[in-house]
PDB file of N, CA and C in Angstrom:
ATOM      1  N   UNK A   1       0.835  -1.184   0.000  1.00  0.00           N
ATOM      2  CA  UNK A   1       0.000   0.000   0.000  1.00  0.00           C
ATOM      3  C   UNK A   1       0.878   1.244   0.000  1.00  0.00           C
ATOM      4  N   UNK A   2       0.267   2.164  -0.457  1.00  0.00           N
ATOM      5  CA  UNK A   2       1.156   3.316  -0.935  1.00  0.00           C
ATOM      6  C   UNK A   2       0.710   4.026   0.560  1.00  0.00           C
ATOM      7  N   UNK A   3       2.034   5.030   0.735  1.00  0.00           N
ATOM      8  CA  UNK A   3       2.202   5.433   2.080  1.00  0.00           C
ATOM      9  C   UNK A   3       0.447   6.284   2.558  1.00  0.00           C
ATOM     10  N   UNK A   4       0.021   7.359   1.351  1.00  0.00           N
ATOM     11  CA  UNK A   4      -0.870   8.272   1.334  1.00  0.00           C
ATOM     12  C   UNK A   4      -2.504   7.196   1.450  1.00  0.00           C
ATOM     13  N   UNK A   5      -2.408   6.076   0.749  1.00  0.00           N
ATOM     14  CA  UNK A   5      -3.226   5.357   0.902  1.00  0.00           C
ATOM     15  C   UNK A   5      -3.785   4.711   2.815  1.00  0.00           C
ATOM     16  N   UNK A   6      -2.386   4.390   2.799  1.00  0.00           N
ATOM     17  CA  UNK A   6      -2.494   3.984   4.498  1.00  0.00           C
ATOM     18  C   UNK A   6      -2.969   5.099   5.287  1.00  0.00           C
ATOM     19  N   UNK A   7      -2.509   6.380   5.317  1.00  0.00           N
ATOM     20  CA  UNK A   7      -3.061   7.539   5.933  1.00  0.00           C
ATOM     21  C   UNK A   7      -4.684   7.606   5.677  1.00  0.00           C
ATOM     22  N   UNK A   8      -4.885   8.135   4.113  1.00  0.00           N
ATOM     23  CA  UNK A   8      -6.435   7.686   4.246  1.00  0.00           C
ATOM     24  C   UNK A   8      -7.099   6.680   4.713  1.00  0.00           C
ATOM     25  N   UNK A   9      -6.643   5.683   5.024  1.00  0.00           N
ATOM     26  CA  UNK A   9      -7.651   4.690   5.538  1.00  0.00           C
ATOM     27  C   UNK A   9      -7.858   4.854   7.080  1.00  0.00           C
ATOM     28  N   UNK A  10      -6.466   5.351   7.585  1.00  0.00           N
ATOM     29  CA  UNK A  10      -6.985   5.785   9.137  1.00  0.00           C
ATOM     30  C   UNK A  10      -7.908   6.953   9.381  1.00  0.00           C
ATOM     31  N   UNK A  11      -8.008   7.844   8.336  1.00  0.00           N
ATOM     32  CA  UNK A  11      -8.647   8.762   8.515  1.00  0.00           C
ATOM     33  C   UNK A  11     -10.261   8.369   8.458  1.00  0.00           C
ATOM     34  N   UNK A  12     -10.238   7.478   7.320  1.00  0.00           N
ATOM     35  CA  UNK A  12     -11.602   7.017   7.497  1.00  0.00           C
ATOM     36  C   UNK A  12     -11.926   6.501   8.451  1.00  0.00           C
ATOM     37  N   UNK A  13     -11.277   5.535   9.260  1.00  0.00           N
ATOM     38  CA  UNK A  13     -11.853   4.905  10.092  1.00  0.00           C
ATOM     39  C   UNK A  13     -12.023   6.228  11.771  1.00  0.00           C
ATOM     40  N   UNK A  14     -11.108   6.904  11.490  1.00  0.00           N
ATOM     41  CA  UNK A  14     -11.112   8.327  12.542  1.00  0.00           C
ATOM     42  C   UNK A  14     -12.598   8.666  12.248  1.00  0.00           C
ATOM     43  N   UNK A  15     -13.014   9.016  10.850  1.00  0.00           N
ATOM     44  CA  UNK A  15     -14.135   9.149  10.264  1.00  0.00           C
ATOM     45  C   UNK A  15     -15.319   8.490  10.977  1.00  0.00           C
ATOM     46  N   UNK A  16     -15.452   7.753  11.114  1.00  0.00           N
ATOM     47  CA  UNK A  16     -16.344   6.594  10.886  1.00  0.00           C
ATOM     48  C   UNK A  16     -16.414   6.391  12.757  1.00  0.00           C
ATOM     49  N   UNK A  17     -14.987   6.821  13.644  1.00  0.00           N
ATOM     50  CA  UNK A  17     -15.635   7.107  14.896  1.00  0.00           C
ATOM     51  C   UNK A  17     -16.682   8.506  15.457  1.00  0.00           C
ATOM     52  N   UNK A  18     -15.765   9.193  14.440  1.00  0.00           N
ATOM     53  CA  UNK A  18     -16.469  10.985  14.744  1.00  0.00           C
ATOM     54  C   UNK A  18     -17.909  10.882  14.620  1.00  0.00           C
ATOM     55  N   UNK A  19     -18.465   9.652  13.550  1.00  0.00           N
ATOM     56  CA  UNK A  19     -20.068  10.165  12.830  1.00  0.00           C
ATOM     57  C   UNK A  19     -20.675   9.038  14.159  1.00  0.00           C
ATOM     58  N   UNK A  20     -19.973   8.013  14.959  1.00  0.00           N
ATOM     59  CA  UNK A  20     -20.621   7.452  15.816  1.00  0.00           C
ATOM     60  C   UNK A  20     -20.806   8.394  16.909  1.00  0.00           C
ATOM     61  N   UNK A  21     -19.673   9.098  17.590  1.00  0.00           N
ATOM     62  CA  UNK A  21     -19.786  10.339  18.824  1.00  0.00           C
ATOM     63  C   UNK A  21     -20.607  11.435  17.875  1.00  0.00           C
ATOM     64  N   UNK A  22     -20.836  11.788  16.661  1.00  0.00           N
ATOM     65  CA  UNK A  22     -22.202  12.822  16.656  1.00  0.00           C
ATOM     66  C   UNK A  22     -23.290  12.105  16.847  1.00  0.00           C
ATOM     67  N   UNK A  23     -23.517  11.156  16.337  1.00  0.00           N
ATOM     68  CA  UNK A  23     -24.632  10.562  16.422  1.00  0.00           C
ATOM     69  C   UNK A  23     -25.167  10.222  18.356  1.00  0.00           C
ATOM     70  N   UNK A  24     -24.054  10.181  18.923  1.00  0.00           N
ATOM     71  CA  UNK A  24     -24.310   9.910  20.547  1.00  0.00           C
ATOM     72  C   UNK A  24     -24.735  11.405  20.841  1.00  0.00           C
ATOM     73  N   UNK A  25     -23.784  12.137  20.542  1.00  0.00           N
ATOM     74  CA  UNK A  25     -24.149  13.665  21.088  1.00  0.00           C
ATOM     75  C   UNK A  25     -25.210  14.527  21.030  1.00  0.00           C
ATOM     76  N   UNK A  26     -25.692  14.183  19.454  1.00  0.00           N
ATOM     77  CA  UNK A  26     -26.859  14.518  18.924  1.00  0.00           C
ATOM     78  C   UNK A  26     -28.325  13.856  19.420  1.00  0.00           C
ATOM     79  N   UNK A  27     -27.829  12.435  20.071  1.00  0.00           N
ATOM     80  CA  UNK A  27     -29.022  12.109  21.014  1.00  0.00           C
ATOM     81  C   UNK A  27     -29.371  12.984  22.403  1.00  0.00           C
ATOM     82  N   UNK A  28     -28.195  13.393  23.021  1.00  0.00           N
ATOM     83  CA  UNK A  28     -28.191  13.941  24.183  1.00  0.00           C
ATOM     84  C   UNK A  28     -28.669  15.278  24.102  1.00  0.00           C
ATOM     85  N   UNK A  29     -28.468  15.903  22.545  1.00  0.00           N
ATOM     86  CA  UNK A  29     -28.786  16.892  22.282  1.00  0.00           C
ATOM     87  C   UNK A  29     -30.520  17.493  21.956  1.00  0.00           C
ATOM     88  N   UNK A  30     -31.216  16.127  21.906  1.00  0.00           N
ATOM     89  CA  UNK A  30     -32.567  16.295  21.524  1.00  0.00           C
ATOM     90  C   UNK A  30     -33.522  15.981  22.785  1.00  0.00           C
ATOM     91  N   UNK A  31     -32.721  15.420  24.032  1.00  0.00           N
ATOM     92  CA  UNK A  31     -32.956  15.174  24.975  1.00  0.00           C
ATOM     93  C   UNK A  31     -32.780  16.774  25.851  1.00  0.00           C
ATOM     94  N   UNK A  32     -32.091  17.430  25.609  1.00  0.00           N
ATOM     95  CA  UNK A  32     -31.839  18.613  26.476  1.00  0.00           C
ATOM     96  C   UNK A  32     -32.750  19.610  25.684  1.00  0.00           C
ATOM     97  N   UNK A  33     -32.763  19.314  23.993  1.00  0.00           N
ATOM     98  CA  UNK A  33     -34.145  20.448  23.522  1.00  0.00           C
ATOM     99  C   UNK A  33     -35.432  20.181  24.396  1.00  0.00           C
ATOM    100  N   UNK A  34     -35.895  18.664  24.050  1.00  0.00           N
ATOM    101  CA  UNK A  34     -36.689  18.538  24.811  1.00  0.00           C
ATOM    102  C   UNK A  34     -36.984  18.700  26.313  1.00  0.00           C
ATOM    103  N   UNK A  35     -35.806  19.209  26.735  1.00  0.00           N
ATOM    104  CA  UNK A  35     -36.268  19.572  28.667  1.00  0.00           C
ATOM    105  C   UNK A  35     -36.379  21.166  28.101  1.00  0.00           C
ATOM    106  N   UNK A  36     -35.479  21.633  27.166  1.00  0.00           N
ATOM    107  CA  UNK A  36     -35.918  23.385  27.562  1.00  0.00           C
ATOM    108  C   UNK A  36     -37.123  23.302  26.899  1.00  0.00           C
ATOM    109  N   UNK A  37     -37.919  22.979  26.063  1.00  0.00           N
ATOM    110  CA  UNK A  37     -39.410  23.405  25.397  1.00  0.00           C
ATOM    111  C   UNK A  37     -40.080  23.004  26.841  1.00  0.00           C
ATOM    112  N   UNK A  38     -39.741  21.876  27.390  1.00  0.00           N
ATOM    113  CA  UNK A  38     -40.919  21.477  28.276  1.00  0.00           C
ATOM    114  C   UNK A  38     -40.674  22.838  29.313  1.00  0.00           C
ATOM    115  N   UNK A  39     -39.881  23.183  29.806  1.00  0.00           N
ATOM    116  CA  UNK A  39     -39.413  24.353  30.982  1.00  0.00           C
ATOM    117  C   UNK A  39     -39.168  25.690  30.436  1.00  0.00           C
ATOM    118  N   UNK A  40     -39.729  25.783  28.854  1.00  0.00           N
ATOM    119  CA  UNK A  40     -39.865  27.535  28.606  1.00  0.00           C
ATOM    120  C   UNK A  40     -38.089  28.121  28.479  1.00  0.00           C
ATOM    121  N   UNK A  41     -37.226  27.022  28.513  1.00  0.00           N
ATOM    122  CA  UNK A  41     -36.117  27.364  28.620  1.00  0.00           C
ATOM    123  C   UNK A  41     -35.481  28.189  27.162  1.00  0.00           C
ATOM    124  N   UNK A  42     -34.543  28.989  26.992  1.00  0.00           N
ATOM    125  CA  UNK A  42     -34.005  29.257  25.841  1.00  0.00           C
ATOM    126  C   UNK A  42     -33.061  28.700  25.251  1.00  0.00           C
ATOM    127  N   UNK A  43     -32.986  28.611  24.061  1.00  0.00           N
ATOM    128  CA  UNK A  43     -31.807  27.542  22.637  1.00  0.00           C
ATOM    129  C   UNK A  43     -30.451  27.665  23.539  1.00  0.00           C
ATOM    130  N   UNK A  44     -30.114  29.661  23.219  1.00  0.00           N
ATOM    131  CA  UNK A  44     -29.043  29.882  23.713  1.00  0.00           C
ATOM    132  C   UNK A  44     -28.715  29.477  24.967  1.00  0.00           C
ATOM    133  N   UNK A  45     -27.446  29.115  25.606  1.00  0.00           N
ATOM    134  CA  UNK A  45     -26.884  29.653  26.508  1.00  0.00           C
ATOM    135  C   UNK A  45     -25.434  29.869  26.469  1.00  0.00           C
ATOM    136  N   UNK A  46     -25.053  31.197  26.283  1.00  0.00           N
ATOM    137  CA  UNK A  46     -23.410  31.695  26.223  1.00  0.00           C
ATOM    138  C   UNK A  46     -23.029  31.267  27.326  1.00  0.00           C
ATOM    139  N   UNK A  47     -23.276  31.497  28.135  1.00  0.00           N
ATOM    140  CA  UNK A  47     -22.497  30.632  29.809  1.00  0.00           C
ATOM    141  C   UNK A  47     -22.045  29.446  29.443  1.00  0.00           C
ATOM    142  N   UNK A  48     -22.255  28.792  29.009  1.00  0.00           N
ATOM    143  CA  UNK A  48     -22.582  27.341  29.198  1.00  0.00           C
ATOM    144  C   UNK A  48     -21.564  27.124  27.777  1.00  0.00           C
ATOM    145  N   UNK A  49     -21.818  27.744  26.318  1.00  0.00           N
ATOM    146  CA  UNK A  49     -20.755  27.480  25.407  1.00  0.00           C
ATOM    147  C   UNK A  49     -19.154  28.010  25.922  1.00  0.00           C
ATOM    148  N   UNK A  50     -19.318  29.203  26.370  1.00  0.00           N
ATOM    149  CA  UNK A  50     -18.100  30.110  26.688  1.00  0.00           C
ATOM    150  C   UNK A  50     -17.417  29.023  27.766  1.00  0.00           C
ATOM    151  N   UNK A  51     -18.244  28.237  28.666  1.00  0.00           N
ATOM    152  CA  UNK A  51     -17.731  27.183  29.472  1.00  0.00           C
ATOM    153  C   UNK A  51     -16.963  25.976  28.573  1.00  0.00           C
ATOM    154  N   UNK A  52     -17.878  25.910  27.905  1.00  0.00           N
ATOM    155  CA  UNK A  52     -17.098  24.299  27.129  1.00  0.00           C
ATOM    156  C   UNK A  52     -16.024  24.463  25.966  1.00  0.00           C
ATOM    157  N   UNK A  53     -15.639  25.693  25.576  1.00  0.00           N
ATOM    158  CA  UNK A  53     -14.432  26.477  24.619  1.00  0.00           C
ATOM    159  C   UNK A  53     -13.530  26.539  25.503  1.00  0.00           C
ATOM    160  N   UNK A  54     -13.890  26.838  26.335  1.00  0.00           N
ATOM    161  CA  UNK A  54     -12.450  26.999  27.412  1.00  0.00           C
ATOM    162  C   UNK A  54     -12.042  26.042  28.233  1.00  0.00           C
ATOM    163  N   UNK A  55     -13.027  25.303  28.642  1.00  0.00           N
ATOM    164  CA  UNK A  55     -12.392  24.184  28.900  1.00  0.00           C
ATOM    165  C   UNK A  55     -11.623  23.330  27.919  1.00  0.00           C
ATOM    166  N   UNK A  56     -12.442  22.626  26.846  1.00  0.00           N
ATOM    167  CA  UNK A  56     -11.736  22.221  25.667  1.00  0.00           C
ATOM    168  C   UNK A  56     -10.396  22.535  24.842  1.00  0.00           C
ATOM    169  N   UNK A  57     -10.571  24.103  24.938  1.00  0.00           N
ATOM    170  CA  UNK A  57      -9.586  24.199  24.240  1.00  0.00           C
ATOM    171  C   UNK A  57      -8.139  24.706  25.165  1.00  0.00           C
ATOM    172  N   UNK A  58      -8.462  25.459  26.162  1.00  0.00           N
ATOM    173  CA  UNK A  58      -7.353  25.766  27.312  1.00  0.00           C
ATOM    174  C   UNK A  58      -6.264  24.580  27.547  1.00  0.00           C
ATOM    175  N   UNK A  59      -6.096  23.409  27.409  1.00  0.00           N
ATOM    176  CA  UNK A  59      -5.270  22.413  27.245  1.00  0.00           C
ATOM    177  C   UNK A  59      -5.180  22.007  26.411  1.00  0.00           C
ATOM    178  N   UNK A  60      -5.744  22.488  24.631  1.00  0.00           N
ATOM    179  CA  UNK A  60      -5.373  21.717  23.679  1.00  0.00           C
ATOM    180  C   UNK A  60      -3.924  21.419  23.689  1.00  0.00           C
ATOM    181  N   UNK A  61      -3.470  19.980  23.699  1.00  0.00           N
ATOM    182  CA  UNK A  61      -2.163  19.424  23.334  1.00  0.00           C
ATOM    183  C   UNK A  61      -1.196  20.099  22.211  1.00  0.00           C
ATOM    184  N   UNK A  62      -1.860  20.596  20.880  1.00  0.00           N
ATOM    185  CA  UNK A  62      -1.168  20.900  20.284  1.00  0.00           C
ATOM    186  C   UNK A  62      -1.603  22.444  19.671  1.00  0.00           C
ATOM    187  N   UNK A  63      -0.928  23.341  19.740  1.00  0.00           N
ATOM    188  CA  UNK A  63      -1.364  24.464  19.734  1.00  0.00           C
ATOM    189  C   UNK A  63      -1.644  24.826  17.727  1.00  0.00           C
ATOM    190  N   UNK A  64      -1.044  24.180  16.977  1.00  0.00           N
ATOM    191  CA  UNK A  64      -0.632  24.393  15.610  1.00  0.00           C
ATOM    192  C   UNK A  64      -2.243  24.313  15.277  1.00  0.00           C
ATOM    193  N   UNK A  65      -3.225  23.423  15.672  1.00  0.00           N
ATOM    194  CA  UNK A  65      -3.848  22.681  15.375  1.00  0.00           C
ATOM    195  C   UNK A  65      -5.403  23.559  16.376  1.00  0.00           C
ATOM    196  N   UNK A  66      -4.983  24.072  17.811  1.00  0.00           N
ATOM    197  CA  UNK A  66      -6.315  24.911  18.098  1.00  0.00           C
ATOM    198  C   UNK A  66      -7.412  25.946  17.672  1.00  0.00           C
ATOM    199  N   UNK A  67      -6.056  26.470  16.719  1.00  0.00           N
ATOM    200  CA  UNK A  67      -7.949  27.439  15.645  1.00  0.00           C
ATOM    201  C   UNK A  67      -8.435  26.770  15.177  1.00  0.00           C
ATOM    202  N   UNK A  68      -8.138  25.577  15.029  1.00  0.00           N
ATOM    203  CA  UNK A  68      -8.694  24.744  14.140  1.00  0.00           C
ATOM    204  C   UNK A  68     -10.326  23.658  15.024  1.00  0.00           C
ATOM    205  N   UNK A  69      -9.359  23.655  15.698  1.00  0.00           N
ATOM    206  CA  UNK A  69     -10.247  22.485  16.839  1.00  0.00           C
ATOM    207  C   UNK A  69     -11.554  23.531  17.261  1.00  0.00           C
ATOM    208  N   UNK A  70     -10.963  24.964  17.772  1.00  0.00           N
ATOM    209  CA  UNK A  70     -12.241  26.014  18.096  1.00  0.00           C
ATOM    210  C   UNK A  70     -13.348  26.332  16.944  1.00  0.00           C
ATOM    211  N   UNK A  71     -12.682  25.793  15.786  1.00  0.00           N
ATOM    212  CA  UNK A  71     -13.693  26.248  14.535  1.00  0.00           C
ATOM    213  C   UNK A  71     -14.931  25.357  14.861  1.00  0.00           C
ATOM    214  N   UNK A  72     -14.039  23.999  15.171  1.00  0.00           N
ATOM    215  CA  UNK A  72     -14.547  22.666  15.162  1.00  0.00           C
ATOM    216  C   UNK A  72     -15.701  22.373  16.130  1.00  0.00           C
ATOM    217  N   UNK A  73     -15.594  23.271  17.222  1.00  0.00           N
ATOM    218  CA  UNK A  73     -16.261  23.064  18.705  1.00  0.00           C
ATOM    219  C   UNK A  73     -17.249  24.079  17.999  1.00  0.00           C
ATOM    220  N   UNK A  74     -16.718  24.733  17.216  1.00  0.00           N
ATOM    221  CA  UNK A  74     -17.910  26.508  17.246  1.00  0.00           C
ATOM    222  C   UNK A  74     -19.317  25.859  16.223  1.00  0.00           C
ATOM    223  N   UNK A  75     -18.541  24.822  15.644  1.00  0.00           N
ATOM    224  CA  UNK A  75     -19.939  24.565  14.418  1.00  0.00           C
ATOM    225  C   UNK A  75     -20.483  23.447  14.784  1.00  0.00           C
ATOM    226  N   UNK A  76     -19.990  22.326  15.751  1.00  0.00           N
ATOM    227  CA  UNK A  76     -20.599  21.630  16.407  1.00  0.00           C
ATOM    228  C   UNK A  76     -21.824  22.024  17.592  1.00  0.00           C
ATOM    229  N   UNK A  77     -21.511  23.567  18.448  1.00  0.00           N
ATOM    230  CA  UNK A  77     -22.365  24.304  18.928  1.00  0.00           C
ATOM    231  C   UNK A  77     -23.603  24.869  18.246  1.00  0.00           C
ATOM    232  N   UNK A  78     -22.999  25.389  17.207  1.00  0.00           N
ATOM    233  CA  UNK A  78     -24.447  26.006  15.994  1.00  0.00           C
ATOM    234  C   UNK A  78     -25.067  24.351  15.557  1.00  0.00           C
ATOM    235  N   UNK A  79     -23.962  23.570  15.019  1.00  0.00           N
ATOM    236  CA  UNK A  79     -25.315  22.537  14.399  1.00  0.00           C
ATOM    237  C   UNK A  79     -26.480  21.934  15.626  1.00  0.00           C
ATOM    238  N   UNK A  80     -25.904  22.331  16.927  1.00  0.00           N
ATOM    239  CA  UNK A  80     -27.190  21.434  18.360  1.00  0.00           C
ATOM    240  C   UNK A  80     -28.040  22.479  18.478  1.00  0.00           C
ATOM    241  N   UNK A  81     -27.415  24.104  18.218  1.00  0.00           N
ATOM    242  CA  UNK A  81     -28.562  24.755  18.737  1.00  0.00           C
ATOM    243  C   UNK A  81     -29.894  24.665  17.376  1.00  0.00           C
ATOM    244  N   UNK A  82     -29.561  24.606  16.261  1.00  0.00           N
ATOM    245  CA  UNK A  82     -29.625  24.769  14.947  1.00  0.00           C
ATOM    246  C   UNK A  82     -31.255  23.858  14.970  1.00  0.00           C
ATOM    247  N   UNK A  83     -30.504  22.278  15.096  1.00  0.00           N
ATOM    248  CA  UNK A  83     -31.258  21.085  15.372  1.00  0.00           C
ATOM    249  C   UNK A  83     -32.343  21.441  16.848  1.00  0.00           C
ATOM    250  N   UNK A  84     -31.887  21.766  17.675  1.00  0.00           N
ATOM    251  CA  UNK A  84     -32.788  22.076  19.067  1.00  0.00           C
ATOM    252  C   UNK A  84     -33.540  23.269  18.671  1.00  0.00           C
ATOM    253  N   UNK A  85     -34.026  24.292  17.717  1.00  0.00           N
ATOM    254  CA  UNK A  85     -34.696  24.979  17.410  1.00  0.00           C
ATOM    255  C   UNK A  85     -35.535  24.301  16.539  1.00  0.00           C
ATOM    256  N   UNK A  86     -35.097  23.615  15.404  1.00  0.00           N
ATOM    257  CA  UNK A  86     -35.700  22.882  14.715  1.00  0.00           C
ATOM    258  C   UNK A  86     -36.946  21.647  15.289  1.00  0.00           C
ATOM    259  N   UNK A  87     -35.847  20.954  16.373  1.00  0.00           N
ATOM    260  CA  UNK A  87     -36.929  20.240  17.474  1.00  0.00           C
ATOM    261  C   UNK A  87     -38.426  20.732  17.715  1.00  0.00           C
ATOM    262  N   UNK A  88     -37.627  22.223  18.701  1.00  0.00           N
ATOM    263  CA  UNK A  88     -38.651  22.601  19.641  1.00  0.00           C
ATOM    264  C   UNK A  88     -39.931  23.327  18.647  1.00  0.00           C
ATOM    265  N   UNK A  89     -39.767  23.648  17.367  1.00  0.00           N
ATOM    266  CA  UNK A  89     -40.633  24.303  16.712  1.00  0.00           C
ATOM    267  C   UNK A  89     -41.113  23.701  16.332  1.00  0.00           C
ATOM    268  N   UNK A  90     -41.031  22.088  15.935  1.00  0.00           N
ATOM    269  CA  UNK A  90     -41.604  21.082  15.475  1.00  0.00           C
ATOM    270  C   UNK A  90     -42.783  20.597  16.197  1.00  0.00           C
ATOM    271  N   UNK A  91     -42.596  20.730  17.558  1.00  0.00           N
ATOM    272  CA  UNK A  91     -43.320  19.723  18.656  1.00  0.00           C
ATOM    273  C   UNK A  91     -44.612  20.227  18.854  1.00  0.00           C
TER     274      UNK A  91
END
């Protein structure tokens, strides 16, 4: 196998864990829409993102690589609130 070949295949399979942890997250995520519609609660909460950026990223291991990871955390935040609006307007 050619060197670039072997790389892609780990990536896929990196792949192929990432779409199993959205798929977990995104459960937890329709579970927490559903408590704020039931409790009048709102989509947003900046507390609560501004909490999990900084935790996350304040020890990223490799710094070359953290704008990158924050992009990563920032559009994973928009796609739950995105989906949890979508939820709650549905119901």
């Amino acid at each position: 196998m050619e060197e670039l070949e072997i790389i892609r295949n780990k990536i896929d399979e990196i792949d192929e864990k990432i779409q199993e942890l959205f798929l977990k997250r995104m459960e937890c995520v329709r579970k927490v829409a559903d408590i704020k519609k039931e409790k009048g609660m709102p989509i947003s909460d900046q507390k609560r993102e501004t909490s999990i950026l900084e935790k996350r990223c304040g020890y990223f291991p490799d710094r070359e690589f953290l704008p990158y990871y924050e992009e990563f955390l920032q559009m994973i935040l928009k796609l739950s609130k995105m989906y949890q609006e979508d939820r709650m307007n549905r119901r």
